[in-house]
Protein backbone atom coordinates (compact mmCIF):
# COMPACT_ATOMS: atom_id res chain seq x y z
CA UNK A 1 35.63 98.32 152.31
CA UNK A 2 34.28 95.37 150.59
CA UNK A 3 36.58 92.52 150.19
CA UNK A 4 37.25 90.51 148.01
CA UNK A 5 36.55 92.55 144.49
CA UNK A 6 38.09 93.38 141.07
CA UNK A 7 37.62 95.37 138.23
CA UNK A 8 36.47 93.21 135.48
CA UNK A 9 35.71 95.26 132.43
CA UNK A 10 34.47 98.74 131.42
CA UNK A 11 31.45 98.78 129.21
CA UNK A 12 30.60 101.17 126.67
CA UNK A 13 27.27 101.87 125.02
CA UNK A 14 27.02 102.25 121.11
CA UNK A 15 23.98 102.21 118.99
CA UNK A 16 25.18 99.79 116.34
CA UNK A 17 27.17 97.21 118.56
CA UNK A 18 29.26 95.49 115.21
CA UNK A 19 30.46 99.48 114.52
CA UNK A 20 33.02 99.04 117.92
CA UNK A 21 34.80 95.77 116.40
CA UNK A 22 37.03 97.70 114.05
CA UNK A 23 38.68 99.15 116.05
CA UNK A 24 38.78 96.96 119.51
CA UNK A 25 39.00 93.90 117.90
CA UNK A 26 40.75 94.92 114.82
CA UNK A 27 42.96 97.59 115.51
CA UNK A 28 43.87 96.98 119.16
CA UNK A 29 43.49 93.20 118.55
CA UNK A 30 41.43 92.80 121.77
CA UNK A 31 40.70 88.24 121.73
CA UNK A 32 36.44 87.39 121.50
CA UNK A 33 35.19 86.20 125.25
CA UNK A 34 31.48 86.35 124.38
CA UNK A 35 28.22 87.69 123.17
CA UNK A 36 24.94 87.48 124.32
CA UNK A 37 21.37 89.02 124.71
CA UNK A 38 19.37 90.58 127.76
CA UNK A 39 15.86 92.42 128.01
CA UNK A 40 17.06 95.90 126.69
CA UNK A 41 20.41 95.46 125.68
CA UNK A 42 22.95 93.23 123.92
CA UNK A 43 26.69 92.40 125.44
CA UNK A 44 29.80 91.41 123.86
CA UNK A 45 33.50 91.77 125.31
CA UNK A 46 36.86 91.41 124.14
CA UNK A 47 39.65 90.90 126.57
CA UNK A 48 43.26 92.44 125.65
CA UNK A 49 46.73 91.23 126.27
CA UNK A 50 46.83 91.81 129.90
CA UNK A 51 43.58 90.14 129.90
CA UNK A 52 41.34 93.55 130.85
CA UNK A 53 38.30 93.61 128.95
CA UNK A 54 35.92 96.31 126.94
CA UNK A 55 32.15 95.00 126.80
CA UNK A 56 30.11 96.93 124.09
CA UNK A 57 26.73 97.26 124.53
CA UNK A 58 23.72 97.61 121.97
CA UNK A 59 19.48 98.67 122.77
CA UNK A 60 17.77 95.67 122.09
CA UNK A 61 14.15 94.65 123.23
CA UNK A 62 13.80 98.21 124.56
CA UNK A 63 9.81 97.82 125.47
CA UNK A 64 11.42 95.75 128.15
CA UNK A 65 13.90 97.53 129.82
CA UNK A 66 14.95 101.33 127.90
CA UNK A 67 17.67 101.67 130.29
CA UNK A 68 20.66 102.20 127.95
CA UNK A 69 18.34 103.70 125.23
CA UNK A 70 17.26 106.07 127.78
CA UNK A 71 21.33 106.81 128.46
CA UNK A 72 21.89 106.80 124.63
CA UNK A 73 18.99 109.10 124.08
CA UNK A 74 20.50 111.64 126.59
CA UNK A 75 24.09 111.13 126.86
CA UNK A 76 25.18 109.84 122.73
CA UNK A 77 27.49 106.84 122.56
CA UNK A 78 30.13 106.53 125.15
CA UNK A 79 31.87 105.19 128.44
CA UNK A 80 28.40 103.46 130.22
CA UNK A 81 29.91 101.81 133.51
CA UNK A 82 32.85 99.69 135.49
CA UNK A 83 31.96 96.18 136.79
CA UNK A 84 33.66 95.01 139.76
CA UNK A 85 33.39 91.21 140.16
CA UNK A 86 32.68 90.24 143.98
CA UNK A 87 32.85 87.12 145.96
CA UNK A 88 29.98 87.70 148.18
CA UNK A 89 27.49 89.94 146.34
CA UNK A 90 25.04 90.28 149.73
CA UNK A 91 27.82 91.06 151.84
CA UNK A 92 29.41 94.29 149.22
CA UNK A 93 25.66 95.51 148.77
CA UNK A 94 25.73 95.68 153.21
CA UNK A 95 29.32 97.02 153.15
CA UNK A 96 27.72 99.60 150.38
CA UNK A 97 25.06 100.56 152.28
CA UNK A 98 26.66 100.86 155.71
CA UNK A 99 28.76 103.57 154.00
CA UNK A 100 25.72 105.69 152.61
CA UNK A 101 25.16 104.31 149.52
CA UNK A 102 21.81 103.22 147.89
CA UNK A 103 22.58 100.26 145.48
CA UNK A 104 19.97 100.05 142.91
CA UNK A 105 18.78 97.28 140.10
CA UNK A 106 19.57 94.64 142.64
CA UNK A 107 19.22 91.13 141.05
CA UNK A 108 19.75 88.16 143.24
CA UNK A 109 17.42 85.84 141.46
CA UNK A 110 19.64 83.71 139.45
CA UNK A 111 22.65 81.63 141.11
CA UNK A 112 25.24 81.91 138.12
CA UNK A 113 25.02 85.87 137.98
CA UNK A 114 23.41 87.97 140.69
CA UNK A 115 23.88 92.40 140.51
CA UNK A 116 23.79 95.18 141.51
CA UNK A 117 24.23 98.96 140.74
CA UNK A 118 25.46 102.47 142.72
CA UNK A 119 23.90 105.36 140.56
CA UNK A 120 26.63 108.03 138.37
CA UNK A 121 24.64 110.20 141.04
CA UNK A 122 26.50 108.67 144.10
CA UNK A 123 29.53 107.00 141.89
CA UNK A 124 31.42 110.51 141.13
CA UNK A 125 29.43 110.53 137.21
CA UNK A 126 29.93 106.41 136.26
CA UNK A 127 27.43 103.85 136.77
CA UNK A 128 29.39 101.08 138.73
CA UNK A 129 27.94 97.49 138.69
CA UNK A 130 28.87 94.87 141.22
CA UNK A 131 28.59 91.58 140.10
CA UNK A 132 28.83 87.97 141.51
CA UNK A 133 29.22 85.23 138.63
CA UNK A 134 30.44 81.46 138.46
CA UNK A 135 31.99 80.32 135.26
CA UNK A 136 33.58 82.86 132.76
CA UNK A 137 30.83 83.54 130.24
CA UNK A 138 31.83 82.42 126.38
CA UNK A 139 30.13 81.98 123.48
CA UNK A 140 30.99 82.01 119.76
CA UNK A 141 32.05 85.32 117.85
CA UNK A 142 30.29 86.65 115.17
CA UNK A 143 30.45 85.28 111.70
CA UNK A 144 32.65 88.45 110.25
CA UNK A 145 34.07 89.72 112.98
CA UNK A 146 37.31 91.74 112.46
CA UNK A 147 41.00 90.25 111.95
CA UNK A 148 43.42 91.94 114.53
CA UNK A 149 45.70 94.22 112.86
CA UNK A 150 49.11 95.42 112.98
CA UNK A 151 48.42 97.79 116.11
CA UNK A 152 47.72 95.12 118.40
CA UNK A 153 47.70 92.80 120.46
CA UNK A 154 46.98 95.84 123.11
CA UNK A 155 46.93 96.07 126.64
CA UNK A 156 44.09 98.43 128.11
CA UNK A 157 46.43 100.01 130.88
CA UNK A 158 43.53 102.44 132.61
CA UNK A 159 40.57 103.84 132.47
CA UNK A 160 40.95 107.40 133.17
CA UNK A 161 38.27 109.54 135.34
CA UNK A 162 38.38 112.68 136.24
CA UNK A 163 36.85 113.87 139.45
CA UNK A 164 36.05 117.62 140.97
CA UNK A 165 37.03 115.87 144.23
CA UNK A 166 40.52 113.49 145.04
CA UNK A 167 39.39 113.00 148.37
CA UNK A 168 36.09 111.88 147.48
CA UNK A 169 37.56 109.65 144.51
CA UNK A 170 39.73 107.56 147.04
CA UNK A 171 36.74 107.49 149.35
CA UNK A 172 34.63 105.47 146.66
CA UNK A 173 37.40 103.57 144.32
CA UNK A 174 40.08 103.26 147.30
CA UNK A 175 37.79 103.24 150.29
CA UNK A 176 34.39 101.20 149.43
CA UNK A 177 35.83 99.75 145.96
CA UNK A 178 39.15 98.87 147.63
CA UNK A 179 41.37 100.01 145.23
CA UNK A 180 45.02 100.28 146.10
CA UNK A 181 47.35 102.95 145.10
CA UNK A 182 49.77 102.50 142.45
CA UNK A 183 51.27 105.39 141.29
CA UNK A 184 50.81 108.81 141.89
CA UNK A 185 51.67 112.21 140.14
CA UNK A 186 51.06 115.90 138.32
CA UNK A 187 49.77 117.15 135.06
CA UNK A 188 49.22 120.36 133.40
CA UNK A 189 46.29 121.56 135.44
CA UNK A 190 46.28 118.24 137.78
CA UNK A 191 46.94 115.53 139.82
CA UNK A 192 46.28 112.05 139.69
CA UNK A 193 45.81 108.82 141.78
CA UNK A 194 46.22 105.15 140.07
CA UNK A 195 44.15 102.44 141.77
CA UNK A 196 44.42 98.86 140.80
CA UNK A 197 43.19 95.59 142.37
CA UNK A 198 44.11 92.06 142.07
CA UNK A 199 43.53 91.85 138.85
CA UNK A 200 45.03 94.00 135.76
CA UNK A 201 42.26 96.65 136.12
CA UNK A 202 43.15 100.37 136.71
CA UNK A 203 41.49 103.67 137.58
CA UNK A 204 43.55 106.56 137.17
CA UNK A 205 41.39 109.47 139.15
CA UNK A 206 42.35 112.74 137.65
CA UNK A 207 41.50 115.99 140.07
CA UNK A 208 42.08 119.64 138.70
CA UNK A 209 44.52 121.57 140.98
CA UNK A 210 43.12 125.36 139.87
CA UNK A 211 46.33 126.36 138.20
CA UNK A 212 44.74 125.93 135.03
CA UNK A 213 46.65 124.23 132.22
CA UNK A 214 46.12 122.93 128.77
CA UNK A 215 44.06 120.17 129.51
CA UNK A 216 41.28 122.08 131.63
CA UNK A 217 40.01 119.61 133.39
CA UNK A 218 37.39 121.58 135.78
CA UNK A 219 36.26 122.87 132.68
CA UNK A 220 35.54 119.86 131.01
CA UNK A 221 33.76 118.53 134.02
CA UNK A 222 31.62 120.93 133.09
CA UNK A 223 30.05 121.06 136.73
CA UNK A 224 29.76 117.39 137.20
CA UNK A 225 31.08 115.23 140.09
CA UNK A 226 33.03 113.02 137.96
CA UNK A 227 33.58 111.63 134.26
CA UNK A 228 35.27 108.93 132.48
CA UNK A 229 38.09 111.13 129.80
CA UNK A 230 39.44 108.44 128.40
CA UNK A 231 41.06 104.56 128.20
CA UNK A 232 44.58 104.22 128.31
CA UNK A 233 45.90 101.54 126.14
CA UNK A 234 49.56 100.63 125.47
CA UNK A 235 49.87 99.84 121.29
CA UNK A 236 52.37 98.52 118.78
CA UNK A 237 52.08 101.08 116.26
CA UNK A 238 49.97 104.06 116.86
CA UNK A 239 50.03 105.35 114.22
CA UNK A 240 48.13 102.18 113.00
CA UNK A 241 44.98 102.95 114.75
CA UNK A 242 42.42 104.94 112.63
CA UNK A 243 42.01 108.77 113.85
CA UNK A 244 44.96 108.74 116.08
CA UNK A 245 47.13 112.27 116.02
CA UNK A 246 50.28 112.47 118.17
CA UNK A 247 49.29 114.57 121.53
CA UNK A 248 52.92 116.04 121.15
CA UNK A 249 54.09 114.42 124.53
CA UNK A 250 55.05 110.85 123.48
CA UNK A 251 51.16 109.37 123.37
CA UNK A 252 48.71 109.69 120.52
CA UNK A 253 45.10 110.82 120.80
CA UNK A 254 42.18 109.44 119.06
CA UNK A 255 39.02 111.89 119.62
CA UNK A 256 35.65 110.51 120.89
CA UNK A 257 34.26 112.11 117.81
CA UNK A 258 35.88 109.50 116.02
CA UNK A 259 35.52 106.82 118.22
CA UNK A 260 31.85 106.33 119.25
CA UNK A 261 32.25 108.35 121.84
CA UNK A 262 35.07 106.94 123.55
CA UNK A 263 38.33 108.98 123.88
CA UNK A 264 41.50 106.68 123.49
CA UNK A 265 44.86 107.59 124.50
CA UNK A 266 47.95 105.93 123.10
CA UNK A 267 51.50 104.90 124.04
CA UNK A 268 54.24 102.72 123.18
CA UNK A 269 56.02 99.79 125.23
């Protein structure tokens, strides 16, 4: 298990970065932490009010690195990866590889952020980065972002991912990710797991049971190890948020058809 970790933020990927504020930073009121460019891509995050955070990622300066245009290109806009923050990124990549895994990207080369990545291939469908940073980054927000609206200020409760395999879930998120249980339950069609860490993160794994069920979840896997269904956010008003159609069991929905890609769920305090 590698010690010492959290989950800091899930990232999605969009083409048009400025298209996400709407709705994170206007509708779910999520505050500006920071902005900046990278060979290939450009990063921005909001954190909400239990201070988890969304980054939203953009192509940029593709001739240099075309790895999210490549995912874009193949995949559409959506969930991109989970970065747990480390205190000793050497000793998690040893810990990582000790258990089987082969971390790629690995970036040790500057002091205030050094990274590395386990491939959707070996992390159950989701690119997971582990990072190891100093200060918080910040920068200014752009010039017209977004006013928070009435739905917010939100708290992003868990990202939800469903997995062919429970057991193989805990081994990666509980085992080498050192999650923790939380809760536990059923579903129509399944059963889930909530991890968390010291921080407000959350993974909720989701495993179909075979009895079927409304939701369908082997059948959305659609063959596939794992993949993030949705983020879990606990609103204000619902009904607020743009797209968002009650579910029928006390949460509202709002499609990733809608949403760049990104399934939301809904609930109340």
């Amino acid at each position: 298990m590698i010690r010492d970790i959290d989950l800091d933020h899930v990232a999605v990927a969009t083409e048009v970065q400025a298209e996400a504020w709407p709705r994170y930073r206007g509708e779910l009121g999520g505050s500006w932490l920071s902005g900046g460019d990278s060979p290939g891509f450009s990063a921005a995050q909001v954190k909400f009010a239990n201070g988890m955070k969304v980054e939203v990622l953009e192509p940029l300066r593709v001739e240099e690195n075309d790895f999210l245009r490549r995912f874009l290109d193949q995949n559409g806009p959506g969930p991109h990866h989970l970065t747990f923050k480390v205190a000793d990124i050497r000793s998690a990549l040893a810990t990582a590889e000790a258990a089987g895994f082969a971390p790629v990207g690995v970036d040790l080369s500057h002091e205030s952020w050094q990274e590395a990545f386990l491939h959707p291939k070996q992390a159950l469908g989701v690119v997971v980065q582990l990072a190891q940073s100093g200060d918080e980054w910040e920068s200014a927000p752009p010039a017209h972002l977004p006013q928070p609206g009435p739905a917010g200020p939100a708290t992003l409760d868990h990202i939800a991912h469903v997995v062919a395999d429970l057991d193989a879930g805990m081994s990666l998120f509980g085992g080498l990710l050192g999650g923790t249980p939380q809760a536990e339950g059923r579903l129509e069609g399944g059963r889930y797991v909530e991890l968390g860490w010291q921080g407000p993160g959350r993974v909720r794994l989701v495993a179909p049971d075979g009895d079927g069920g409304k939701a369908s979840w082997a059948a959305w896997l659609g063959g596939r190890a794992g993949r993030v269904h949705h983020l879990a956010f606990t609103v204000t008003d619902p009904s607020a948020v743009a797209g968002a159609e009650p579910a029928g069991d006390g949460t509202w929905v709002v499609s990733p058809e809608v949403n760049l890609g990104v399934r939301l769920v809904l609930r109340t305090a």
